[in-house]
Protein backbone atom coordinates (compact mmCIF):
# COMPACT_ATOMS: atom_id res chain seq x y z
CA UNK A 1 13.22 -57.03 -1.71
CA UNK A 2 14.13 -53.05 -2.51
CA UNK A 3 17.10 -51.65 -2.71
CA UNK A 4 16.63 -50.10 0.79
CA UNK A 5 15.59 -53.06 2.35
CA UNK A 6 18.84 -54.61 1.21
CA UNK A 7 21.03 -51.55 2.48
CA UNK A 8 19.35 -52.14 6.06
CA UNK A 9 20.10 -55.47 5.93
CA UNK A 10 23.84 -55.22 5.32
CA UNK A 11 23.98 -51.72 7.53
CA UNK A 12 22.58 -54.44 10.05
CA UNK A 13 25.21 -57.15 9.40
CA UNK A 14 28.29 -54.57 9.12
CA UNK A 15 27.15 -52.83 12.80
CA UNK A 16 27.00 -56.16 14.56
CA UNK A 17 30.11 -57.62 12.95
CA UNK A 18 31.71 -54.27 14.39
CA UNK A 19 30.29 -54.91 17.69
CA UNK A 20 27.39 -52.65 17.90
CA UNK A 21 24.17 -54.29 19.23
CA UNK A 22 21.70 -53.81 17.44
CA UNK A 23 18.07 -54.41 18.17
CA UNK A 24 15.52 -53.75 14.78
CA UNK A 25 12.07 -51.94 15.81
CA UNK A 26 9.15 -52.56 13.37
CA UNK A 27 7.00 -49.35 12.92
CA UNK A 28 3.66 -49.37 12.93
CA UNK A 29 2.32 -50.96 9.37
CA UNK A 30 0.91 -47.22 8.54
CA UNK A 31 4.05 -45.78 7.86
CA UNK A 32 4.25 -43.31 5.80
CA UNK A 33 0.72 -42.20 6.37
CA UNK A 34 0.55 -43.07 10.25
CA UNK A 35 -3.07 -42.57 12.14
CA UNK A 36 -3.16 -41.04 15.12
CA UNK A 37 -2.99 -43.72 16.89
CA UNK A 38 0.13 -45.21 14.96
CA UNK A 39 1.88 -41.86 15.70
CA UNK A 40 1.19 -42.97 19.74
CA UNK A 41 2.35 -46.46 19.25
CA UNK A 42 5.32 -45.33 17.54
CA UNK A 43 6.23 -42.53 20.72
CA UNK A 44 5.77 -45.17 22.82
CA UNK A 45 8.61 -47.40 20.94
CA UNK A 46 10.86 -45.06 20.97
CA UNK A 47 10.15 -44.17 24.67
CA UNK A 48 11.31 -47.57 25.97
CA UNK A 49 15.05 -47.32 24.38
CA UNK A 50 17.80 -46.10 26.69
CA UNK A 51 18.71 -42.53 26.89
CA UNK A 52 21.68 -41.79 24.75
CA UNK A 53 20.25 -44.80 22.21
CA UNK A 54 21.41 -44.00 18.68
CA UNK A 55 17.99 -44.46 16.56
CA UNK A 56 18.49 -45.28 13.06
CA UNK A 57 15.10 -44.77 11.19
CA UNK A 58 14.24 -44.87 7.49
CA UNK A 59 14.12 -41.49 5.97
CA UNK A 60 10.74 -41.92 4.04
CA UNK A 61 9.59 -42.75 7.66
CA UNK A 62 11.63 -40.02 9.56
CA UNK A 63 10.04 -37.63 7.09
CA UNK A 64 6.47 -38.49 7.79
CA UNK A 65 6.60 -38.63 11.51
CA UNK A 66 5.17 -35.75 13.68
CA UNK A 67 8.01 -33.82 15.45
CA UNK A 68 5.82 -34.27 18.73
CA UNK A 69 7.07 -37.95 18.47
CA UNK A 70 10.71 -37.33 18.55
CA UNK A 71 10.09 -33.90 21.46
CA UNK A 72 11.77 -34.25 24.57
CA UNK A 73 13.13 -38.24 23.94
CA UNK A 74 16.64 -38.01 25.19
CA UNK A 75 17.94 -40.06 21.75
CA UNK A 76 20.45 -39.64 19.11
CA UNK A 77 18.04 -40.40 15.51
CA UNK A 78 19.83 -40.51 12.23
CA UNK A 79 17.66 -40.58 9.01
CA UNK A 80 18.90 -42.92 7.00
């Protein structure tokens, strides 16, 4: 397991024991080279969270996604 893997995992733990719910999204297995169709899949995940959602999202993965995913979505998305 990587060192960021291991941060998640305890960010994870220390936002639920706080009382934030918390639900983990996997991204498409392309990440961070995503086809086209990857890039879709992935708008589409983040279209079915709540308005207002706060999005964490790995920064390697944050970095490689096309703004056109993010355009628009009425979400809060941190880059970890």
């Amino acid at each position: 397991m990587t060192g960021g893997y291991v941060y998640a995992r305890h960010l994870i733990e220390n936002l639920q024991a706080t009382g934030w719910r918390v639900e983990v999204l996997s991204l498409p297995v392309g990440f961070p080279r995503p086809t086209d169709e990857e890039i879709h899949q992935t708008r589409r995940l983040f279209e079915a969270l709540p308005p207002g959602s706060l999005v964490l999202v790995d920064g390697l993965a944050f970095g490689a996604t096309p703004r056109v995913v993010f355009d628009g979505l009425q979400l809060n998305f941190v880059a970890l």
